[in-house]
C-alpha atoms as a PDB file:
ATOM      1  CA  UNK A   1      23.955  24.550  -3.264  1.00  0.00           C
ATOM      2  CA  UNK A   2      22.411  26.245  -0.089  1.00  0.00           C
ATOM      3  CA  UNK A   3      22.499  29.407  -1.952  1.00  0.00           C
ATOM      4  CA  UNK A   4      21.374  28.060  -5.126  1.00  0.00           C
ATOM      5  CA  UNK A   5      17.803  26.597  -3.559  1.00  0.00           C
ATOM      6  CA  UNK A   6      17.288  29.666  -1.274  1.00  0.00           C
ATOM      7  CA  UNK A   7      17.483  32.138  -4.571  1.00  0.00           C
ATOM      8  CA  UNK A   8      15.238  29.800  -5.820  1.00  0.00           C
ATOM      9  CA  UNK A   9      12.604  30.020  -3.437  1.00  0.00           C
ATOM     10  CA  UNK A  10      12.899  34.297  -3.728  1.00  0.00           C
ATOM     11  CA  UNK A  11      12.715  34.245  -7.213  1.00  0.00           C
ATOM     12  CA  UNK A  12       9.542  32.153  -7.136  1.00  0.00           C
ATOM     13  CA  UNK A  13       8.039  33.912  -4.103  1.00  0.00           C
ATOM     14  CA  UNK A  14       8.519  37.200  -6.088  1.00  0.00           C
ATOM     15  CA  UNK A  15       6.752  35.729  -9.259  1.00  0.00           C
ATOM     16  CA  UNK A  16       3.924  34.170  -7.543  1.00  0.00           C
ATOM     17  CA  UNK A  17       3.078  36.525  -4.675  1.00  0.00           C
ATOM     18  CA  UNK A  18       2.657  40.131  -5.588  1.00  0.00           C
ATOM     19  CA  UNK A  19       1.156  40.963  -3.075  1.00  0.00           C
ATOM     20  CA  UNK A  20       3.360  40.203  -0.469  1.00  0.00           C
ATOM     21  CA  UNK A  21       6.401  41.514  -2.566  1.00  0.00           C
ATOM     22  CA  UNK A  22       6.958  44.100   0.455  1.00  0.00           C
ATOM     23  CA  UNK A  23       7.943  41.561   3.196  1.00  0.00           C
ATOM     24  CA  UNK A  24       9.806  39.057   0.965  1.00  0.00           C
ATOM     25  CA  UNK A  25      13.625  38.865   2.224  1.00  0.00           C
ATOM     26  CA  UNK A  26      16.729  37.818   0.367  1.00  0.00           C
ATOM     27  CA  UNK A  27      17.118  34.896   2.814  1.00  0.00           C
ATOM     28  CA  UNK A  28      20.315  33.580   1.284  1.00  0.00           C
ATOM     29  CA  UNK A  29      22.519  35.173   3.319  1.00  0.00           C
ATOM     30  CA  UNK A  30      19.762  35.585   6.361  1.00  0.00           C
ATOM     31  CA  UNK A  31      16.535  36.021   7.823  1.00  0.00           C
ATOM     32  CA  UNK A  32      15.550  39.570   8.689  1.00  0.00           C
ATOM     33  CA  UNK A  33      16.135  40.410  12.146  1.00  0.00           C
ATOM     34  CA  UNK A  34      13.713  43.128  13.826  1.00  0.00           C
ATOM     35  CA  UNK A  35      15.772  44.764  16.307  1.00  0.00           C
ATOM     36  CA  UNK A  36      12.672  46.871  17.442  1.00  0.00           C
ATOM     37  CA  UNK A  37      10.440  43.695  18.225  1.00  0.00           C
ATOM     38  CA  UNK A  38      13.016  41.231  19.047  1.00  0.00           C
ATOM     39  CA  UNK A  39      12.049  38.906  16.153  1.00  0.00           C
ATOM     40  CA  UNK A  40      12.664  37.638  13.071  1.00  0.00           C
ATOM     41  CA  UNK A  41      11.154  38.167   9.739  1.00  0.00           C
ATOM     42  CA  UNK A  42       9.855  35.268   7.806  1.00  0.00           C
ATOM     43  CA  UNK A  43       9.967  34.948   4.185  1.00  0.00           C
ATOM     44  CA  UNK A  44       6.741  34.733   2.729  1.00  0.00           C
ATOM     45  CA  UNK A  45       6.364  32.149   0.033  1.00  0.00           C
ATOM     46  CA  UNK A  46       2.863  31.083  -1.574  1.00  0.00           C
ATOM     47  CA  UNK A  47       3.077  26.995  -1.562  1.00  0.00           C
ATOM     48  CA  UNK A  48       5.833  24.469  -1.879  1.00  0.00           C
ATOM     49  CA  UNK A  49       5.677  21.659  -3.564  1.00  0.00           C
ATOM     50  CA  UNK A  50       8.000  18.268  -3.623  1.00  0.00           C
ATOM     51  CA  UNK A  51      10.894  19.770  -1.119  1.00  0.00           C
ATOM     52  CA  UNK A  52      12.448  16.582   1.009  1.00  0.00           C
ATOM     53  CA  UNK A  53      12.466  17.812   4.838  1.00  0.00           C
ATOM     54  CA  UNK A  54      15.329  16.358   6.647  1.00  0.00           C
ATOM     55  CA  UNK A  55      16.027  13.038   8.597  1.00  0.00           C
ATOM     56  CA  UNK A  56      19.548  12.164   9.953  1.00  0.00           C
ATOM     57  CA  UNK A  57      18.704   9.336  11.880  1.00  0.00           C
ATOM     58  CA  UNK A  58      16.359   7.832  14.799  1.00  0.00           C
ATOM     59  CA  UNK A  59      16.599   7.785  18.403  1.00  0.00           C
ATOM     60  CA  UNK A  60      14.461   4.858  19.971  1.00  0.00           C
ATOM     61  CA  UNK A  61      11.767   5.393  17.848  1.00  0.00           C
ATOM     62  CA  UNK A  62      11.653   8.887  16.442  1.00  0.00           C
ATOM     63  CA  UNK A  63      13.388  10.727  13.685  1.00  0.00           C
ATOM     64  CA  UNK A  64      15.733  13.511  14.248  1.00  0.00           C
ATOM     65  CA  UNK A  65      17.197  16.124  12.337  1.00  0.00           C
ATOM     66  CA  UNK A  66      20.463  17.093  12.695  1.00  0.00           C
ATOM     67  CA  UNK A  67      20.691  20.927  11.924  1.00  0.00           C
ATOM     68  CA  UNK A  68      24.492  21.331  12.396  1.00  0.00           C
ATOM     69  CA  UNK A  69      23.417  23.392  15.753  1.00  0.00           C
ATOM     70  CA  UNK A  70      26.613  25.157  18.103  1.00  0.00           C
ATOM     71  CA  UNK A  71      25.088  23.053  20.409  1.00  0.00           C
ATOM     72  CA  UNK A  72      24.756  20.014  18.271  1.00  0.00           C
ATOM     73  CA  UNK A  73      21.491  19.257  19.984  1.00  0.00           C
ATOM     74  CA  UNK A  74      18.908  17.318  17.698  1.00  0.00           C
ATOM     75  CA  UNK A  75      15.536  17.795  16.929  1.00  0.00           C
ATOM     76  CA  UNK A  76      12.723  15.712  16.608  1.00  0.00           C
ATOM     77  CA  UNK A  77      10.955  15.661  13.170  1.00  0.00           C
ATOM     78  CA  UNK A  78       7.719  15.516  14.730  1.00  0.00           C
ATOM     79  CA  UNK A  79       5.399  17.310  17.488  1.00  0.00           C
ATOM     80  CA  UNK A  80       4.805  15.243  20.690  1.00  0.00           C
ATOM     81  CA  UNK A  81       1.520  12.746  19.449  1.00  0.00           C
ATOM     82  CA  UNK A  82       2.057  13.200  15.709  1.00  0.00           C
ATOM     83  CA  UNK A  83       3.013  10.662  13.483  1.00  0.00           C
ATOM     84  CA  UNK A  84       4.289  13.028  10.721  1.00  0.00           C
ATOM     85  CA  UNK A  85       5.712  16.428  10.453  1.00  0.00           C
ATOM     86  CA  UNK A  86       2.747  18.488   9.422  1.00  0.00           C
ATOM     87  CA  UNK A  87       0.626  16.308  11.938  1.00  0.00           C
ATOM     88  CA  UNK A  88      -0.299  18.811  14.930  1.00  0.00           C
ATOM     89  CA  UNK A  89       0.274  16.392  18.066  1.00  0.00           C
ATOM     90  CA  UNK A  90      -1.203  16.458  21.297  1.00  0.00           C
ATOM     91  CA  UNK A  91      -1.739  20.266  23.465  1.00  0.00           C
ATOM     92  CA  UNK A  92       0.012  20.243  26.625  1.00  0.00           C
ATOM     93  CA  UNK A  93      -0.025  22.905  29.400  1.00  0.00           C
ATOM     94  CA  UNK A  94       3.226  23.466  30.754  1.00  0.00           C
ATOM     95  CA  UNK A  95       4.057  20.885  33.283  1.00  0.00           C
ATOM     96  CA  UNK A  96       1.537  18.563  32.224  1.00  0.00           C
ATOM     97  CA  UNK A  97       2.213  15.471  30.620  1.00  0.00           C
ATOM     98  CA  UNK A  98      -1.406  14.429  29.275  1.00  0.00           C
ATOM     99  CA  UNK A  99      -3.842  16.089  26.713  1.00  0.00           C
ATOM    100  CA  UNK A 100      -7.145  17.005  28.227  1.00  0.00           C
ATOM    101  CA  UNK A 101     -10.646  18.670  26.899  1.00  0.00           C
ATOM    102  CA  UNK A 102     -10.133  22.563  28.936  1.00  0.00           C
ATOM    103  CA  UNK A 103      -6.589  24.970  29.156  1.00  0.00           C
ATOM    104  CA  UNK A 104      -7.765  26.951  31.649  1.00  0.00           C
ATOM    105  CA  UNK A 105      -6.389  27.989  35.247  1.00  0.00           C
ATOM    106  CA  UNK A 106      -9.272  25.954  37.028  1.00  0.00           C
ATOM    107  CA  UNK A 107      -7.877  22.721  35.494  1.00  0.00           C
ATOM    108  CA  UNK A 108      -3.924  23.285  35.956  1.00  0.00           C
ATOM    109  CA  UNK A 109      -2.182  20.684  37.594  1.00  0.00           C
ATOM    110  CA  UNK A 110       0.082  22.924  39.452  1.00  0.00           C
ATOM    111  CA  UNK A 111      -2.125  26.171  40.491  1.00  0.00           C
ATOM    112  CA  UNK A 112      -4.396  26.250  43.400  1.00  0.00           C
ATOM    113  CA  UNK A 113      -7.090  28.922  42.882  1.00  0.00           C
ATOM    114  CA  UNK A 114      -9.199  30.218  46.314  1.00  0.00           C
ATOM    115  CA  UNK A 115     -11.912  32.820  47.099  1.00  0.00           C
ATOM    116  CA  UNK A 116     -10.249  36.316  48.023  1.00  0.00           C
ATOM    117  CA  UNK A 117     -13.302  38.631  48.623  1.00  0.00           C
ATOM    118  CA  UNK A 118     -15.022  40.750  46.313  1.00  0.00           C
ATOM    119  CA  UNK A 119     -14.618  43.294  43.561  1.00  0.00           C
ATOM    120  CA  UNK A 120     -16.943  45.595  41.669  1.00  0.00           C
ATOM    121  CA  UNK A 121     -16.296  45.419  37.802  1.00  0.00           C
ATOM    122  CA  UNK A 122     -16.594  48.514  35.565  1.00  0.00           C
ATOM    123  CA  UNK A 123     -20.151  48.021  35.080  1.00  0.00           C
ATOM    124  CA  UNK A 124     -20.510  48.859  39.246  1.00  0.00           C
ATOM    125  CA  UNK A 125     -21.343  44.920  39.771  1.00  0.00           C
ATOM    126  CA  UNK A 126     -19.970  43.157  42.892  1.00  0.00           C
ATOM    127  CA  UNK A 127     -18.268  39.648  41.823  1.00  0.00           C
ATOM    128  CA  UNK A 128     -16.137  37.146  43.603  1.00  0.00           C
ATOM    129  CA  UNK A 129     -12.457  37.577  43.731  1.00  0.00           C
ATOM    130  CA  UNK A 130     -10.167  35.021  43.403  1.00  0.00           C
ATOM    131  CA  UNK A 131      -6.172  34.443  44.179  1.00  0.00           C
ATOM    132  CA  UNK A 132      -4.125  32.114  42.353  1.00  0.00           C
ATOM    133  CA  UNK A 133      -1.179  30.916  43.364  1.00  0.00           C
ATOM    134  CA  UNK A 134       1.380  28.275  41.828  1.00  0.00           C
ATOM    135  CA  UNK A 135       2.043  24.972  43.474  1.00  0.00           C
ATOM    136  CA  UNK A 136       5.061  23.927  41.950  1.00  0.00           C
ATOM    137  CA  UNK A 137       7.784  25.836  39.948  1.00  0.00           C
ATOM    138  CA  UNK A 138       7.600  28.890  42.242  1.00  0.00           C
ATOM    139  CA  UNK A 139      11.000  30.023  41.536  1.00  0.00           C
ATOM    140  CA  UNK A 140      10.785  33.554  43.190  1.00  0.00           C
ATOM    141  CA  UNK A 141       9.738  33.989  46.987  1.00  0.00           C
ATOM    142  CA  UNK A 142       9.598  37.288  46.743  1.00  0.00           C
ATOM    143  CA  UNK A 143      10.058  40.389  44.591  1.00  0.00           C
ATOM    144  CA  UNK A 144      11.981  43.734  44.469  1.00  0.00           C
ATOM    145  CA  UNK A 145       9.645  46.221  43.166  1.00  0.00           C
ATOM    146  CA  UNK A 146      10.947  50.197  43.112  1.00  0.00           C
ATOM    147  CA  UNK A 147      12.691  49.737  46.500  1.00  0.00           C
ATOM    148  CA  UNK A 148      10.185  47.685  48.148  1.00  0.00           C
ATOM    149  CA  UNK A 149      10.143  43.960  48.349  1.00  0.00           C
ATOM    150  CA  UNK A 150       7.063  42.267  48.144  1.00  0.00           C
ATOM    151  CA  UNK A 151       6.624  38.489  48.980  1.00  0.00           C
ATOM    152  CA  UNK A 152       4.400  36.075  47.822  1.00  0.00           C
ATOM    153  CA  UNK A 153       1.626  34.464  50.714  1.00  0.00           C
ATOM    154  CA  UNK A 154       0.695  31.065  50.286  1.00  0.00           C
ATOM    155  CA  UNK A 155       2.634  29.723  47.317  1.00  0.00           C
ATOM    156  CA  UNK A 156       5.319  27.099  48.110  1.00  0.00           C
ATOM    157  CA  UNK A 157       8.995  28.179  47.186  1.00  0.00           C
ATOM    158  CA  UNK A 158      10.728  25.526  45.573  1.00  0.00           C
ATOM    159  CA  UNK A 159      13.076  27.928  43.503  1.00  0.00           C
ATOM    160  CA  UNK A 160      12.399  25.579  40.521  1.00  0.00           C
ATOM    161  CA  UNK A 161      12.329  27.007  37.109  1.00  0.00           C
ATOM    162  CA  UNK A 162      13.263  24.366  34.591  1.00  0.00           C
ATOM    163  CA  UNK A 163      10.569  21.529  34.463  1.00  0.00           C
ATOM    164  CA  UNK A 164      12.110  17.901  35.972  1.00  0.00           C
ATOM    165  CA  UNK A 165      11.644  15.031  33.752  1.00  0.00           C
ATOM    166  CA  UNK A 166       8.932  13.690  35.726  1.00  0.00           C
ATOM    167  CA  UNK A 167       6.663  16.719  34.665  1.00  0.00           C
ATOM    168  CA  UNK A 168       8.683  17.162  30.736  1.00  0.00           C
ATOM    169  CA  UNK A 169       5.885  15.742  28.132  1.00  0.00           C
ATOM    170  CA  UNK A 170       8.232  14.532  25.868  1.00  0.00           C
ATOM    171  CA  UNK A 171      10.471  12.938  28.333  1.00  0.00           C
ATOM    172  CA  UNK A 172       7.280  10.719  29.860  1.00  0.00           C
ATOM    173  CA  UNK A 173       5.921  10.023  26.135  1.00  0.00           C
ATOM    174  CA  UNK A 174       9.465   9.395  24.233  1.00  0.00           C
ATOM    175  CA  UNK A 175      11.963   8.270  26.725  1.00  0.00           C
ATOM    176  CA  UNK A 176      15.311   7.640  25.535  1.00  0.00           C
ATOM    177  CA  UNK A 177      16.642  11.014  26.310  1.00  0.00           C
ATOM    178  CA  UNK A 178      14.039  13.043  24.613  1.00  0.00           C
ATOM    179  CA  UNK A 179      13.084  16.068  26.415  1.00  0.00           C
ATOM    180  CA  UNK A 180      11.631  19.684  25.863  1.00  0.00           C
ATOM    181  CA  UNK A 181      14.011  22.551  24.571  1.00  0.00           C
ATOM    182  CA  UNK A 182      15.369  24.583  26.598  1.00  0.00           C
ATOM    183  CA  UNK A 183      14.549  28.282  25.775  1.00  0.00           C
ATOM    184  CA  UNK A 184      18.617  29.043  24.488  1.00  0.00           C
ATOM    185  CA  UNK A 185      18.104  25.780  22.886  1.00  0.00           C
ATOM    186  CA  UNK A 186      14.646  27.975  21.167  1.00  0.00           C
ATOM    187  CA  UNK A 187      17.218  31.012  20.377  1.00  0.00           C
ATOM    188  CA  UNK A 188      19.869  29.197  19.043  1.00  0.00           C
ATOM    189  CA  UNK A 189      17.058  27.355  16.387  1.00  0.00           C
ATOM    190  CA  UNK A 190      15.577  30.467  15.608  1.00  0.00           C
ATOM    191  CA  UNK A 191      19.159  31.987  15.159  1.00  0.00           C
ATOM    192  CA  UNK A 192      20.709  29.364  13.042  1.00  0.00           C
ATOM    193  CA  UNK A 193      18.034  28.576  10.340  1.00  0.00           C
ATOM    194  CA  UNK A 194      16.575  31.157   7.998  1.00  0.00           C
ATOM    195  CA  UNK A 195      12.746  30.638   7.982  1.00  0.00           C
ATOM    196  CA  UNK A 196       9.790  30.362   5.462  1.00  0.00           C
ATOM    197  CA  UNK A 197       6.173  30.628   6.117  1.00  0.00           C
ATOM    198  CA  UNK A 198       4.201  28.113   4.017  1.00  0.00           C
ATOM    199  CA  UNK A 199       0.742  28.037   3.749  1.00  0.00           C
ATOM    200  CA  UNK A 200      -0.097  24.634   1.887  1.00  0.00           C
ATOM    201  CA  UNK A 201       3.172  22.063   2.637  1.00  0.00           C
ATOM    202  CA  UNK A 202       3.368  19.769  -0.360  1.00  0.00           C
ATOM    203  CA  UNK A 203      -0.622  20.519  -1.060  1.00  0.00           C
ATOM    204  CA  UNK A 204      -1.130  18.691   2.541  1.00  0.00           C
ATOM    205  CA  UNK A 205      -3.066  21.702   3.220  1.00  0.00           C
ATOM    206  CA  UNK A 206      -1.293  22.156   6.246  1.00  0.00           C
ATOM    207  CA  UNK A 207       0.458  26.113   7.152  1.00  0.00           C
ATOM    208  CA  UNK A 208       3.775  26.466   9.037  1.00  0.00           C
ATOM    209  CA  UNK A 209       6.956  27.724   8.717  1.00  0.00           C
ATOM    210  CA  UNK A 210      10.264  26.053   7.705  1.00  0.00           C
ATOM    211  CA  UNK A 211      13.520  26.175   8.609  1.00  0.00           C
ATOM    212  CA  UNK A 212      16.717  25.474   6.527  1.00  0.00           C
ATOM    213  CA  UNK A 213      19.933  25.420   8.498  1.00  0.00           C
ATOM    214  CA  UNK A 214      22.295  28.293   7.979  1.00  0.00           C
ATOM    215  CA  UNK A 215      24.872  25.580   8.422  1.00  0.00           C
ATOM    216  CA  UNK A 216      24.265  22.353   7.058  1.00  0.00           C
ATOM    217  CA  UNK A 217      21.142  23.100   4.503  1.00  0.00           C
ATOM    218  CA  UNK A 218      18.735  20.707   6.640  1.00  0.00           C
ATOM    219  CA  UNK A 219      15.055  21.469   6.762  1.00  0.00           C
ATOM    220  CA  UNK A 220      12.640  21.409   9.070  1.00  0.00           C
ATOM    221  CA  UNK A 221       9.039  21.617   9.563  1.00  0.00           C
ATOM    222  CA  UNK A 222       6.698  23.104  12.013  1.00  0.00           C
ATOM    223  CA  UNK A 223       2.955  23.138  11.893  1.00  0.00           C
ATOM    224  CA  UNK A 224       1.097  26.011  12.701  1.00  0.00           C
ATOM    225  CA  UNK A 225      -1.099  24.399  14.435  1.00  0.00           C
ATOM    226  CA  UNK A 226      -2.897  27.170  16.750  1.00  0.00           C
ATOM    227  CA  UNK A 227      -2.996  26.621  20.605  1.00  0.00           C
ATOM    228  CA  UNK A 228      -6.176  25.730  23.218  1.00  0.00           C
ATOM    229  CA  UNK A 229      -7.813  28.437  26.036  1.00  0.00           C
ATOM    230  CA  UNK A 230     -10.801  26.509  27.252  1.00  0.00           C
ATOM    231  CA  UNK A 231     -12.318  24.591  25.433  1.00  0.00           C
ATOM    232  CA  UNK A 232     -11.502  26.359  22.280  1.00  0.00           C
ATOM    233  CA  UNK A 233      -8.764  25.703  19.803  1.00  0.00           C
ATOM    234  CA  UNK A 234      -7.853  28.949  18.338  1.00  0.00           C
ATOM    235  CA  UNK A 235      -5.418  30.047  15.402  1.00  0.00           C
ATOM    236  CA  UNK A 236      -4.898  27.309  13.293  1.00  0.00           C
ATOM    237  CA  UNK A 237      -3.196  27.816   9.957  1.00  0.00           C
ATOM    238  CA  UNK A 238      -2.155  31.435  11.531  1.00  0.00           C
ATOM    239  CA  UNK A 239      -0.356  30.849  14.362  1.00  0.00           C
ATOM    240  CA  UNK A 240       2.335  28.269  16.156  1.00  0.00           C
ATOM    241  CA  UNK A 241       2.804  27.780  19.850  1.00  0.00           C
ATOM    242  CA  UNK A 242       5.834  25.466  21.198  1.00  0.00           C
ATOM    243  CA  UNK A 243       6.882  25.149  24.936  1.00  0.00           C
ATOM    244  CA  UNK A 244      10.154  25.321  26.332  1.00  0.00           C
ATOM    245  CA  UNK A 245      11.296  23.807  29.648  1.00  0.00           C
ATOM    246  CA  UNK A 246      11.663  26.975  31.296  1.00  0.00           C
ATOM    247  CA  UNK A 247      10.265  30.164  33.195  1.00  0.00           C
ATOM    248  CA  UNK A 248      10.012  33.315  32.338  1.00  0.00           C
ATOM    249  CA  UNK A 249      13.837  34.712  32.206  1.00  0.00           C
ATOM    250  CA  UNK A 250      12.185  38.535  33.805  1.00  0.00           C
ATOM    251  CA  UNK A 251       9.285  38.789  35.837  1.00  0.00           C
ATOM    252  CA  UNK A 252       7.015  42.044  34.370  1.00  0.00           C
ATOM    253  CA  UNK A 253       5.820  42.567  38.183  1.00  0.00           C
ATOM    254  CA  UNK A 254       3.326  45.453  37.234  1.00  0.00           C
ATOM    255  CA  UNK A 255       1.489  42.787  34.694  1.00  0.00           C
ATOM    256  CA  UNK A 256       1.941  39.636  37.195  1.00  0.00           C
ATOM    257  CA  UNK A 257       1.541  41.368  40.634  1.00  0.00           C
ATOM    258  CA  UNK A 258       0.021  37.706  42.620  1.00  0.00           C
ATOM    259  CA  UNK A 259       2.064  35.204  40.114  1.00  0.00           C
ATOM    260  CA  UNK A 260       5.509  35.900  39.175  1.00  0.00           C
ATOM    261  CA  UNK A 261       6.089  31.733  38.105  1.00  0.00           C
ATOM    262  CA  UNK A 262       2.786  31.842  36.292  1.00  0.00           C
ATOM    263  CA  UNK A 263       4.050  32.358  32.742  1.00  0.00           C
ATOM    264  CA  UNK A 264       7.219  30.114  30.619  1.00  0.00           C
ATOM    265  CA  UNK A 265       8.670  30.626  28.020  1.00  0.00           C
ATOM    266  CA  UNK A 266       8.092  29.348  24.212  1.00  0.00           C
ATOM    267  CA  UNK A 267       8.611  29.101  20.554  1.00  0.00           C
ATOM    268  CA  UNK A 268       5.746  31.431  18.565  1.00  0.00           C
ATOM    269  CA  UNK A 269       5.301  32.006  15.005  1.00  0.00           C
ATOM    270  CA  UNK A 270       2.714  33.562  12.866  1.00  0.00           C
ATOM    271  CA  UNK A 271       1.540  35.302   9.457  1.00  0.00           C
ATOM    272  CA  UNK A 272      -1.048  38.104  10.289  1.00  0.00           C
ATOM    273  CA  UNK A 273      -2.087  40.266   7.215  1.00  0.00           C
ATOM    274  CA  UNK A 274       1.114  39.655   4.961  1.00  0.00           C
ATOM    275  CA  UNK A 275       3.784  39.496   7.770  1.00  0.00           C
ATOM    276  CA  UNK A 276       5.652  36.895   8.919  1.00  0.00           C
ATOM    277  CA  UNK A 277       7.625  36.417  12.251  1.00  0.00           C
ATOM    278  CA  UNK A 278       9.092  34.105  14.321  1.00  0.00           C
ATOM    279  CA  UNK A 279      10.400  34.537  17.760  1.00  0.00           C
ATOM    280  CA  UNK A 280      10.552  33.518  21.077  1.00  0.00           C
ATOM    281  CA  UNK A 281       8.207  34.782  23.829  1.00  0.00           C
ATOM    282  CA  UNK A 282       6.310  33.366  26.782  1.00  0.00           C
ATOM    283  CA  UNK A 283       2.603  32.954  27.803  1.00  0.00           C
ATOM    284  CA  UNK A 284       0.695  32.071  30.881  1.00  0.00           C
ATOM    285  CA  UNK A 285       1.263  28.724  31.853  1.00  0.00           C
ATOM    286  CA  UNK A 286      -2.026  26.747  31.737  1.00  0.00           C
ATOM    287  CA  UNK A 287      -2.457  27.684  28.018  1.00  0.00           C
ATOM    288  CA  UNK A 288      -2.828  24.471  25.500  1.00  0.00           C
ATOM    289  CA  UNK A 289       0.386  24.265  23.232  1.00  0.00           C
ATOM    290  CA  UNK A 290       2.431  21.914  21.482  1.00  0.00           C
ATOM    291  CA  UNK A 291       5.663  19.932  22.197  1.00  0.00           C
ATOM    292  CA  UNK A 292       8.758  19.230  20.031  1.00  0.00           C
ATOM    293  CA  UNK A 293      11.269  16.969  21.516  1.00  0.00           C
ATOM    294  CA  UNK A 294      15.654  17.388  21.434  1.00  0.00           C
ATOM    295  CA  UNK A 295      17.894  15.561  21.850  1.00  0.00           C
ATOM    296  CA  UNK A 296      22.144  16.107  23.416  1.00  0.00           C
ATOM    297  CA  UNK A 297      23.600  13.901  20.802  1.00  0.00           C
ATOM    298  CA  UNK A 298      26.061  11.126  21.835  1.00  0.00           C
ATOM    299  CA  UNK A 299      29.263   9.797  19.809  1.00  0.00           C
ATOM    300  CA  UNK A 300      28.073   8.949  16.046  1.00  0.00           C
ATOM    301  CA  UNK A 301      24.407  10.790  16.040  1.00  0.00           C
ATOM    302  CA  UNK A 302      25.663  13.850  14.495  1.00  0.00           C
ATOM    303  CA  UNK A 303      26.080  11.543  11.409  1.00  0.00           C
ATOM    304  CA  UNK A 304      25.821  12.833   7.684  1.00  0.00           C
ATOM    305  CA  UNK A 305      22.855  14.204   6.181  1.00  0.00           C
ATOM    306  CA  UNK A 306      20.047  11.483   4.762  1.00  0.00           C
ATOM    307  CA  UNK A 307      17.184  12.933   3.064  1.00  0.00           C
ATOM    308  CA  UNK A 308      13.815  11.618   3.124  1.00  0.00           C
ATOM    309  CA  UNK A 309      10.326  12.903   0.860  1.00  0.00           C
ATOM    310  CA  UNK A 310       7.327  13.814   3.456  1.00  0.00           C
END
């Protein structure tokens, strides 16, 4: 059957977008992997109409789909603050638990930002300098760095880098064991699902990718819903930005020299002139982005398949 509705999908993708025919993949027996960019090739199709995205069942209040996972974890149907699946949800920075007007290092719960001198910019100006350090979630003291070992001043050590439930946005919203992926729990999504970039989900309008389950044939849907810097909320309908509940696995120090726990790791997808790709990545940590909640099952919750229209 799996097969049967994936060929379908390629055969109308190939009729009704042309001009994409050069990044269209035979996704029946997988998603393209890019070996060169560490990320996977999406499957371009023009719209989608009337396909019935996946609910196996409901943990306190929220749907979950049950994706026939290695891990069996579950996840949520919806983002963190959305009542549907193509609704966007609320933006969270990482380790915050509450929405807010400005993503930017000044308002970051856990960063402390002071004067450090002066430095002339490449127009010969002389402008403030500032050091930031992290708060909380510093999970590195110190660094190796070509045989010298460079320590961080200031920042308190706390060797933390998965977030505690107390500081995980779905955990304070949901409750009842909801909580935010961690990033193998990303990697083993992205693995186990081929994926499809739609632009208008059931003529909602609404962009994102979809996964089906190389497993189990369940679908899910992710908005692509952009992410905030400031005040601004940039790449909607191009781009999709999901948190994980961890650091950075390696710290780049030559691109991170003051803040080695400043950036964690996430979920990204996009479509940027015909090409589709879906990965996962990581970003600095006061960033905007969104939140969708898993679940470890318990006895009976990875039950059979129910389908339900959008």
């Amino acid at each position: 059957m799996r097969k049967l509705i994936l060929t379908l999908i390629t055969m109308f993708v190939a009729i009704s977008s042309n001009w994409a025919q050069d990044t269209v993949f035979q996704i029946h027996d997988s998603t393209a992997y890019n070996k060169e960019k560490h990320m996977y090739n999406v499957t371009l199709i023009s719209n989608f109409e009337g396909v019935q995205l996946t609910v196996s069942g409901k943990i306190g209040k929220h749907d979950y789909v049950d994706l026939g996972l290695p891990s069996g974890v579950l996840w949520a149907t919806c983002n963190i603050g959305a009542k549907t699946p193509v609704g966007t949800g609320d933006f969270f920075a990482w380790g915050e638990t509450k929405k807010k007007k400005e993503y930017n290092w000044n308002t970051y719960k856990w960063s402390e930002i002071t004067k450090n001198g002066t430095y002339t910019d490449a127009n010969g100006k002389e402008k403030p300098a500032y050091k930031k350090i992290q708060t909380k979630y510093c999970a590195n003291s110190y660094i190796e760095y070509e045989g010298k070992k460079y320590v961080k001043k200031g920042a308190i050590m706390d060797s933390m880098n998965t977030l505690l439930p107390v500081d995980d946005a779905a955990a304070v919203h949901w409750g009842d064991r909801w909580r935010i992926p961690t990033i193998e729990e990303i990697e083993e999504l992205i693995e186990w699902c081929d994926w499809l970039w739609v632009p208008n989900y059931n003529k909602t309008g609404i962009a994102g990718i979809m996964g089906v389950s190389k497993i189990n044939e369940a679908f899910i849907f992710f908005p692509a819903a952009g992410f905030m810097f400031n005040k601004n909320h940039n790449d909607e309908g191009k781009f999709g930005a999901y948190w994980s509940s961890n650091l950075v696995k390696n710290v780049d120090f030559r691109q991170n020299i003051l803040d080695p726990s400043g950036r964690s790791m996430g979920f990204y997808f996009g479509n940027k002139i015909g090409i589709a790709w879906v990965r996962s990545n990581w970003d600095d940590r006061m960033f905007g982005m969104l939140v969708r909640a898993v679940c470890s099952p318990q006895e009976g919750e990875n039950a059979s398949i129910i389908y339900k229209k959008e």
